[in-house]
Protein backbone atom coordinates (compact mmCIF):
# COMPACT_ATOMS: atom_id res chain seq x y z
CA UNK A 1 92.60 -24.31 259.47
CA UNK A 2 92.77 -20.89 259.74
CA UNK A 3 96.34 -18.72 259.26
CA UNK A 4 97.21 -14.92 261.44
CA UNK A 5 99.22 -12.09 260.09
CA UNK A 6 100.51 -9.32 262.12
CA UNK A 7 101.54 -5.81 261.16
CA UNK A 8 101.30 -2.69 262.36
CA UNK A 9 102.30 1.00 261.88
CA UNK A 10 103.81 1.87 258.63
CA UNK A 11 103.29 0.58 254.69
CA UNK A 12 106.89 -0.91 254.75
CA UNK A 13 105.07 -3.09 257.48
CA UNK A 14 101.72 -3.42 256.85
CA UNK A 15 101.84 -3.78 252.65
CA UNK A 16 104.01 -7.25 252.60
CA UNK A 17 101.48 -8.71 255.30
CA UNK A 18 98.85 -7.71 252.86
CA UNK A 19 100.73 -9.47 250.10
CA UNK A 20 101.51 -12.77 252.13
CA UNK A 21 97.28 -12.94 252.44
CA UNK A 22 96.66 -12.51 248.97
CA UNK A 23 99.27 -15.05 248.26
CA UNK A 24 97.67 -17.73 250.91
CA UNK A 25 94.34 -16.71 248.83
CA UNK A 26 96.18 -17.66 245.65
CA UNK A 27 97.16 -21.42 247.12
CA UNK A 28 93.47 -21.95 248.12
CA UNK A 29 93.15 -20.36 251.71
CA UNK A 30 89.74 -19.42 251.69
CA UNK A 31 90.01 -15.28 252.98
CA UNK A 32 87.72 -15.84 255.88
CA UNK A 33 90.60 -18.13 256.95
CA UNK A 34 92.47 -15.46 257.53
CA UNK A 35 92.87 -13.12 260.38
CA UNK A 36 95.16 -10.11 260.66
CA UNK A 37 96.49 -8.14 263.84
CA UNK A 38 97.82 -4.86 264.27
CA UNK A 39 97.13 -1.29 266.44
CA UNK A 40 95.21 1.85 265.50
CA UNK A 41 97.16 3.10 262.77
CA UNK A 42 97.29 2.78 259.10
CA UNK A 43 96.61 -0.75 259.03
CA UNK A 44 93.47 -0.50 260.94
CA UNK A 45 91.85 0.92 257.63
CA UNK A 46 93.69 -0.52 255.28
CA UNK A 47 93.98 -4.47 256.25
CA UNK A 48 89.84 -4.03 256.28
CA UNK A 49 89.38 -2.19 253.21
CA UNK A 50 91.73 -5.39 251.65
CA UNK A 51 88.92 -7.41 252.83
CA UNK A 52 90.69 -9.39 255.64
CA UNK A 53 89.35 -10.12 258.80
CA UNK A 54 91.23 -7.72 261.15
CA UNK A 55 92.10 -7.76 264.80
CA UNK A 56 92.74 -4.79 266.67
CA UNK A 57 95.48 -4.83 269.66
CA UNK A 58 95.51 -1.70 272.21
CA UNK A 59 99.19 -1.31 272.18
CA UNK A 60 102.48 1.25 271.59
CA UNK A 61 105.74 1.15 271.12
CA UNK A 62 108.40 1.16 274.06
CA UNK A 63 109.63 4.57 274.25
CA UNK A 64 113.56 4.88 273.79
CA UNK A 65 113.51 7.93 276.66
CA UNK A 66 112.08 7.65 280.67
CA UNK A 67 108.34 8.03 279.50
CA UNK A 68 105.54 7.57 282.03
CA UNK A 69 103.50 6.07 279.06
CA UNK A 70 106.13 3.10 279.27
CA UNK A 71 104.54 1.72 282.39
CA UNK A 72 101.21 1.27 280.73
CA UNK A 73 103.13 -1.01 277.87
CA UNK A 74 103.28 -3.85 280.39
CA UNK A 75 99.52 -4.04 280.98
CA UNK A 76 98.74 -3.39 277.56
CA UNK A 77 101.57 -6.20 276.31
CA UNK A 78 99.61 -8.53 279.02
CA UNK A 79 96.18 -7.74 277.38
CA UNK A 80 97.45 -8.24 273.77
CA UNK A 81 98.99 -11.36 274.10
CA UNK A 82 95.63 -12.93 275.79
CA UNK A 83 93.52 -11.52 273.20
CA UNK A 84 95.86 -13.45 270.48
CA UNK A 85 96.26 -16.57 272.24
CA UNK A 86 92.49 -16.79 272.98
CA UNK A 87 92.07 -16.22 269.05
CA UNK A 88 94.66 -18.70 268.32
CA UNK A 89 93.24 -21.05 270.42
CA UNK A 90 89.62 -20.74 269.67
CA UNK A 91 89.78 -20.65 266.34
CA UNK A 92 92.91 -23.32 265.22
CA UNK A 93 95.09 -21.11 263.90
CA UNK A 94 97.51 -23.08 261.87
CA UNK A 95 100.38 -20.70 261.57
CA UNK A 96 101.28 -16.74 262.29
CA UNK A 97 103.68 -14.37 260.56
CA UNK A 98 104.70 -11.21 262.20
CA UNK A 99 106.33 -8.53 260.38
CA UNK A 100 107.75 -6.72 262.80
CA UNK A 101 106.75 -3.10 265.13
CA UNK A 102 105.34 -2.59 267.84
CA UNK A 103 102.72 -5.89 267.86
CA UNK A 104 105.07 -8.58 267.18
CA UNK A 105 106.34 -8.93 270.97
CA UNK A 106 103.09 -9.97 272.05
CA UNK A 107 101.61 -11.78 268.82
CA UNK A 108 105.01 -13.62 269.07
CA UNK A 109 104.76 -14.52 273.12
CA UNK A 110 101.19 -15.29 272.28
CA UNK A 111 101.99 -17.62 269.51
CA UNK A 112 104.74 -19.41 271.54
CA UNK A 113 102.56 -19.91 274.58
CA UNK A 114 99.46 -21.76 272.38
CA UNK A 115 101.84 -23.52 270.26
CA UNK A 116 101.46 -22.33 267.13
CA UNK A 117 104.34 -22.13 264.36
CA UNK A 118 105.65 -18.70 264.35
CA UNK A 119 107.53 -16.85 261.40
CA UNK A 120 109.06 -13.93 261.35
CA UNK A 121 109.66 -10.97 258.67
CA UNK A 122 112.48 -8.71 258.53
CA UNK A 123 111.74 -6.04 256.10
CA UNK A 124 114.76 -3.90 256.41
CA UNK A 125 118.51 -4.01 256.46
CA UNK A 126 119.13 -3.71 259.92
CA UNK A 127 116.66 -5.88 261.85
CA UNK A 128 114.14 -3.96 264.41
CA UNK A 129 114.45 -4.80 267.99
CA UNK A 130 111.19 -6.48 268.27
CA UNK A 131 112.47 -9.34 265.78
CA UNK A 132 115.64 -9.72 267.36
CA UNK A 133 113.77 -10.32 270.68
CA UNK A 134 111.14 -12.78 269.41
CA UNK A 135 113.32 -15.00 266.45
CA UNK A 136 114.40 -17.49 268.75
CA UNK A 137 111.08 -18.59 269.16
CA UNK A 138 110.64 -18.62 265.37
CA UNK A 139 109.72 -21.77 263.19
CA UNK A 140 111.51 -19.97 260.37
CA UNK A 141 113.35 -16.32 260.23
CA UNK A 142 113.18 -14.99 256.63
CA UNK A 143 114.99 -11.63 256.05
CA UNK A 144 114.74 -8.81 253.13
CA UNK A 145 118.45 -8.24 252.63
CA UNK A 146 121.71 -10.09 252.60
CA UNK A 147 123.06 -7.64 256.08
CA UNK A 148 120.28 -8.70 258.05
CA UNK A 149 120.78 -12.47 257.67
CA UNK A 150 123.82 -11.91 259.75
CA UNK A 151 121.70 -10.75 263.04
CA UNK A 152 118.71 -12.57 262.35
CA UNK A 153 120.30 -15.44 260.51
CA UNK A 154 117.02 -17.16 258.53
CA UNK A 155 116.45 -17.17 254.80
CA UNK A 156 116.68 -14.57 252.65
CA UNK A 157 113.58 -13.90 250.17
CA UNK A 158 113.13 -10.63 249.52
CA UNK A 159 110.28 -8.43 250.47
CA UNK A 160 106.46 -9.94 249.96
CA UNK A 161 105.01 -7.77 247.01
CA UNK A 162 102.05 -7.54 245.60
CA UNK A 163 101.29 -9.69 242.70
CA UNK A 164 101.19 -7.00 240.19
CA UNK A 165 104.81 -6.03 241.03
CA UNK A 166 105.68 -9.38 240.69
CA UNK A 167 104.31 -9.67 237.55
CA UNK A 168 105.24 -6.03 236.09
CA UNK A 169 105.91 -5.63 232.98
CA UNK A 170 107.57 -2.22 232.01
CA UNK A 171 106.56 -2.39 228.18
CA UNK A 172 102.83 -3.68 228.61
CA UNK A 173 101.67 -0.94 231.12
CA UNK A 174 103.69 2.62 230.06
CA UNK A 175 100.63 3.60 227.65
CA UNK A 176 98.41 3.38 230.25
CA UNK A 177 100.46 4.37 233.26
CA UNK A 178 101.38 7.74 231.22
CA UNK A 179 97.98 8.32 230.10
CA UNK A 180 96.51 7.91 234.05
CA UNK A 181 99.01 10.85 235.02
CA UNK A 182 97.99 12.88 232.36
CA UNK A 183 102.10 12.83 230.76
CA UNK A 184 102.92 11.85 227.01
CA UNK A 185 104.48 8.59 225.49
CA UNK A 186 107.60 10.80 224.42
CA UNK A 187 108.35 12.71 227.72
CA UNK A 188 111.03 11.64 230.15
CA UNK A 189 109.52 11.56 233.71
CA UNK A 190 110.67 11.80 236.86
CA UNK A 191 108.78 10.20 239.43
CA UNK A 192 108.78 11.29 243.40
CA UNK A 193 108.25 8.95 246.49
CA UNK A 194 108.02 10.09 249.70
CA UNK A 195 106.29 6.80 250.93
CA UNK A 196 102.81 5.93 252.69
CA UNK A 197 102.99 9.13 254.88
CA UNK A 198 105.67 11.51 252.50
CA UNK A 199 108.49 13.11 252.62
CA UNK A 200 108.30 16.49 253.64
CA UNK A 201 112.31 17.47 252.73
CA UNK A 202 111.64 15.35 248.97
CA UNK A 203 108.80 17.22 248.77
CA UNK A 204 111.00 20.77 249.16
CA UNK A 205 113.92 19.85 246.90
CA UNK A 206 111.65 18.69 243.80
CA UNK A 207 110.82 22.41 243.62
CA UNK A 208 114.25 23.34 242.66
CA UNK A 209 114.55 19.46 240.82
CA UNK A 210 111.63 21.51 238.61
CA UNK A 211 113.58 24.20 238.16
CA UNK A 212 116.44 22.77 236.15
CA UNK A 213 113.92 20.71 233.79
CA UNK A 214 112.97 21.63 230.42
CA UNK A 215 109.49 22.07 230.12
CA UNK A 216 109.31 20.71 226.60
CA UNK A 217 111.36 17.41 227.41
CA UNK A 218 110.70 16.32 230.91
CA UNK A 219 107.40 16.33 233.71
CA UNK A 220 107.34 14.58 237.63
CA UNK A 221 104.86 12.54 238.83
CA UNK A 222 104.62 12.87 243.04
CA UNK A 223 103.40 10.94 245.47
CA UNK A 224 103.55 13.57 248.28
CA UNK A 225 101.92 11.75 250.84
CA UNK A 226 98.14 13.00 251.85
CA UNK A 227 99.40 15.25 254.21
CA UNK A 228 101.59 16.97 251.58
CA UNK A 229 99.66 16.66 248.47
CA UNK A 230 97.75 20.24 248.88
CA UNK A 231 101.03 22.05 249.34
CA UNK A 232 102.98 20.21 246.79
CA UNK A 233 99.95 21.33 244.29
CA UNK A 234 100.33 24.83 244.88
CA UNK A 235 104.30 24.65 243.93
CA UNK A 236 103.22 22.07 241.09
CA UNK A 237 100.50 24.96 239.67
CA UNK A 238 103.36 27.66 239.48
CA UNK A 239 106.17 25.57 238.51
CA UNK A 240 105.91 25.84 234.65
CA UNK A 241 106.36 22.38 233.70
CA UNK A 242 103.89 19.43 233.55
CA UNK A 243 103.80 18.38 237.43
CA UNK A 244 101.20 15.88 238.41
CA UNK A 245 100.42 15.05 242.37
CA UNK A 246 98.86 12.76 244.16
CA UNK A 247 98.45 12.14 247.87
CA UNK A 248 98.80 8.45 247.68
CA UNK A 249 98.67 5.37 244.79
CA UNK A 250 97.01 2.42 245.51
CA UNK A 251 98.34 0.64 242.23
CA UNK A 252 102.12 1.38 241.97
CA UNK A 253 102.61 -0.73 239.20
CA UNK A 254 101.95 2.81 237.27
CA UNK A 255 103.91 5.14 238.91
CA UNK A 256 106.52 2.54 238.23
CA UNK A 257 106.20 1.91 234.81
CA UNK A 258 105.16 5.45 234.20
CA UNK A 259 108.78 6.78 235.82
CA UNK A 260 112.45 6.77 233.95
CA UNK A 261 113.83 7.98 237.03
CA UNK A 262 112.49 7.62 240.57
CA UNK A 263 113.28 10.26 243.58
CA UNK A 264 112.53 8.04 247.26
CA UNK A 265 113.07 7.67 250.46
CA UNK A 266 114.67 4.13 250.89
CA UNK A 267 112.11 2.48 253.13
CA UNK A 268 112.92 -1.41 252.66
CA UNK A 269 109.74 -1.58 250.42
CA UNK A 270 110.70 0.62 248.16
CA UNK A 271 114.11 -0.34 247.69
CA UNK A 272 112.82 -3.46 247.14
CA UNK A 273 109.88 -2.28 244.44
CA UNK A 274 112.79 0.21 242.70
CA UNK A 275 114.31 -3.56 242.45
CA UNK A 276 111.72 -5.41 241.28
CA UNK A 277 110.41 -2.74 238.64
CA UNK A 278 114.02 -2.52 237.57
CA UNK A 279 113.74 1.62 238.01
CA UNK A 280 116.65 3.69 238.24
CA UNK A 281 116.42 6.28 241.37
CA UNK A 282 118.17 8.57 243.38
CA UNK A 283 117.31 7.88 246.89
CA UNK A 284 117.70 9.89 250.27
CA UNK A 285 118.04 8.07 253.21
CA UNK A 286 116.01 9.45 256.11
CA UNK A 287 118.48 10.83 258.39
CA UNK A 288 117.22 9.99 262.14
CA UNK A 289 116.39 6.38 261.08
CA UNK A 290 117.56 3.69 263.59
CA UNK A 291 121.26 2.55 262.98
CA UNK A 292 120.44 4.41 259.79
CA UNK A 293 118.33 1.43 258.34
CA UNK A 294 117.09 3.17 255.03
CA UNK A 295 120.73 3.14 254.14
CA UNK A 296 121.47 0.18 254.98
CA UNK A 297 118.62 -0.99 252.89
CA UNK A 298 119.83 0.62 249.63
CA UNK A 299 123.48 -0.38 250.39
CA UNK A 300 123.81 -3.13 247.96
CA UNK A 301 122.09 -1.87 244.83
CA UNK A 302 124.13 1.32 245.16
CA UNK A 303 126.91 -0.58 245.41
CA UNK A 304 126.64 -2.48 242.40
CA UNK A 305 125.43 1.01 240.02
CA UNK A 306 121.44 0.62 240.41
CA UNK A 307 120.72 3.12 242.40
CA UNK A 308 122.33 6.54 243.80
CA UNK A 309 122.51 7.67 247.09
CA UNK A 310 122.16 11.17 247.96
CA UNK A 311 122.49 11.91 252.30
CA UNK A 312 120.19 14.18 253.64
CA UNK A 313 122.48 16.80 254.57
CA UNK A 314 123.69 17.41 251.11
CA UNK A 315 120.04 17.15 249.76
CA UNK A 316 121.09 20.07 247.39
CA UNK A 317 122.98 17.74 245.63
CA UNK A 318 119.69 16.16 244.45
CA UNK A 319 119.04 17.99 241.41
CA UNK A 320 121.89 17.89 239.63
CA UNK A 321 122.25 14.21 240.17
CA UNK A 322 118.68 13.65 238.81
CA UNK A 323 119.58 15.83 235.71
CA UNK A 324 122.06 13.77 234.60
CA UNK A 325 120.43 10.56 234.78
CA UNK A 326 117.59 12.07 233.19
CA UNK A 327 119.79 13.09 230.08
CA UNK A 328 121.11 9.86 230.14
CA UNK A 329 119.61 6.90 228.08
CA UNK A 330 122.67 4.72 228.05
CA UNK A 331 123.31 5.43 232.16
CA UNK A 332 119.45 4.84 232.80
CA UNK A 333 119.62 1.32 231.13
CA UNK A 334 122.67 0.14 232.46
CA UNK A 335 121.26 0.69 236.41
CA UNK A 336 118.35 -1.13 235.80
CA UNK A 337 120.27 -4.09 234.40
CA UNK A 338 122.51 -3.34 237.75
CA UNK A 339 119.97 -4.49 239.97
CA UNK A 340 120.27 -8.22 238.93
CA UNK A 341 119.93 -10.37 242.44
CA UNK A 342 118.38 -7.47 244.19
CA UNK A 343 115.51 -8.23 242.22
CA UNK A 344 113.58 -10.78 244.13
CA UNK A 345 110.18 -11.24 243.45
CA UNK A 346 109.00 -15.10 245.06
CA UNK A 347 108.77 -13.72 248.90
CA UNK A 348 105.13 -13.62 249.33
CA UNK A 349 105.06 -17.39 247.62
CA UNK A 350 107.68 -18.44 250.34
CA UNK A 351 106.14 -17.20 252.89
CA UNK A 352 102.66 -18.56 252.21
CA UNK A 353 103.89 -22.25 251.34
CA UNK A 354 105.96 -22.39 254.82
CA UNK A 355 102.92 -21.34 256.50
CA UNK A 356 100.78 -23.95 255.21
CA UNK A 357 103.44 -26.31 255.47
CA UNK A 358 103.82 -25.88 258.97
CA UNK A 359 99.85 -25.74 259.57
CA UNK A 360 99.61 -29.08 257.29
């Protein structure tokens, strides 16, 4: 019996299909079982270098505007969908997950039409449009967030993270997260997020975030993004104060428990890692998301004191809301004992046991 993931685009997409596999791995699913689909983008490095099987579908997303590229989507749907049928088919595929972008349509008609279970993934707040198409053809919804449930409907879980999130452990890892970023037991550090690709404006403001630090007290870890991290060295070099960058981390587990206060975007995943790692963070919402998701995703932990939101057009607000919670023992503690039931940890294990439930 063999079981199909699809994701495709971003890390908030692609990184919880990654985690559902390793957790079907976990329950006995031998890996070759396993066969992933997505397009040309990030995942088509990444699901391979994770050692799955993947599956790559010659498809884009529907442009919102009159695009002449949009008539090529209905060939290219056509061709997709046969090429995951025929794979369903062929090889007894027991049960799919999509997560969501622009593959699920056809993974999800191609599903229905060879009768296989089909589950769906809502990562974010505010459900894409590709999952609100294809859930009533769904076996099972499961959603990220409390908001989305009311769209989607489906059970919340949480999003799938990797097992060493799920296991994290604050305490056991800060000697070794600080000592891979080059920062000491003693300092306070901020740590900066601009997700899988950046964050080009987070990138900007921690320049003047630098400015307002004590040198002797405080340093910043960043995750600029690849595209950034050359840049964001060059500030980093002049800055005066203890500034390590990297383009991307492969292990967040130690940026996590390296960090007393995070700086993010808030992409569903890492609201949802801030949550599980129990880290305090000021977080920008990305201002030309759709039906401004991102805030919608951090809604509920800033709600109830975990978090602090920060909109992008008063960005220069940033700094002097990270001072204070970097100043602030007491305030730091009580936020990361705020995020109580937004900490959920068990999605990946849901996910997998429906699968092979259904499959079984």
């Amino acid at each position: 019996m063999k079981f199909a993931l699809a994701a495709a685009g971003t890390g908030g997409h692609v990184f919880p299909a990654l985690a559902v596999g390793h957790a079907l791995i976990e329950r006995g699913i031998a890996r070759d079982d396993i066969v992933f689909f997505g397009g040309d983008r990030m995942e088509r490095v990444t699901v391979p270098a994770a050692g799955f099987r993947f599956v790559e579908l010659e498809i884009q997303g529907l442009k919102r505007s009159l695009s002449p590229d949009n008539l090529k989507l209905i060939s290219m749907v056509r061709k997709a969908r046969a090429t995951v049928r025929d794979v369903c088919r062929d090889e007894g595929v027991g049960a799919l997950t999509t997560f969501g972008g622009y593959v699920a349509g056809p993974v999800a008609m191609a599903a229905h039409s060879a009768n296989v279970p089909l589950f769906v993934h809502e990562q974010n707040a505010m459900p894409g449009l590709a999952n609100r198409l294809i859930a009533r053809w769904a076996t099972e919804v499961f959603v990220a967030f409390d908001q989305a449930q009311s769209t989607l409907g489906g059970r919340v879980v949480g999003n799938p993270l990797r097992s060493e999130l799920v296991a994290f452990d604050r305490a056991s890892l800060r000697s070794e997260a600080r000592s891979r970023y080059g920062v000491d037991d003693d300092t306070t550090v901020l740590g900066i997020l601009g997700g899988s690709l950046g964050a080009r404006s987070l990138n900007e403001i921690a320049n003047q975030v630098a400015l307002t630090l004590d040198r002797d007290k405080f340093a910043i870890v960043h995750i600029a993004g690849r595209d950034h991290a050359d840049a964001v060295q060059q500030r980093a070099d002049r800055a005066g104060i203890r500034w390590t960058v990297r383009g991307f981390e492969d292990e967040m587990e130690y940026f996590y428990a390296a960090s007393d206060v995070v700086l993010s975007r808030a992409g569903a995943l890492t609201v949802s890692e801030l949550a599980a790692t129990r880290t305090p963070a000021v977080v920008v919402p990305l201002a030309i998301g759709t039906a401004d998701h991102q805030a919608a995703n951090a809604a509920g932990p800033v709600r109830d004191g975990a978090m602090v939101m920060v909109r992008e057009d008063m960005i220069d607000q940033v700094p002097a809301a990270l001072e204070q919670l970097l100043s602030d023992v007491g305030k730091r503690a009580a936020m990361a004992e705020a995020y109580g039931q937004h900490a959920r940890t068990d999605a990946a294990a849901v996910v997998a046991d429906a699968m092979i439930g259904a499959a079984t």
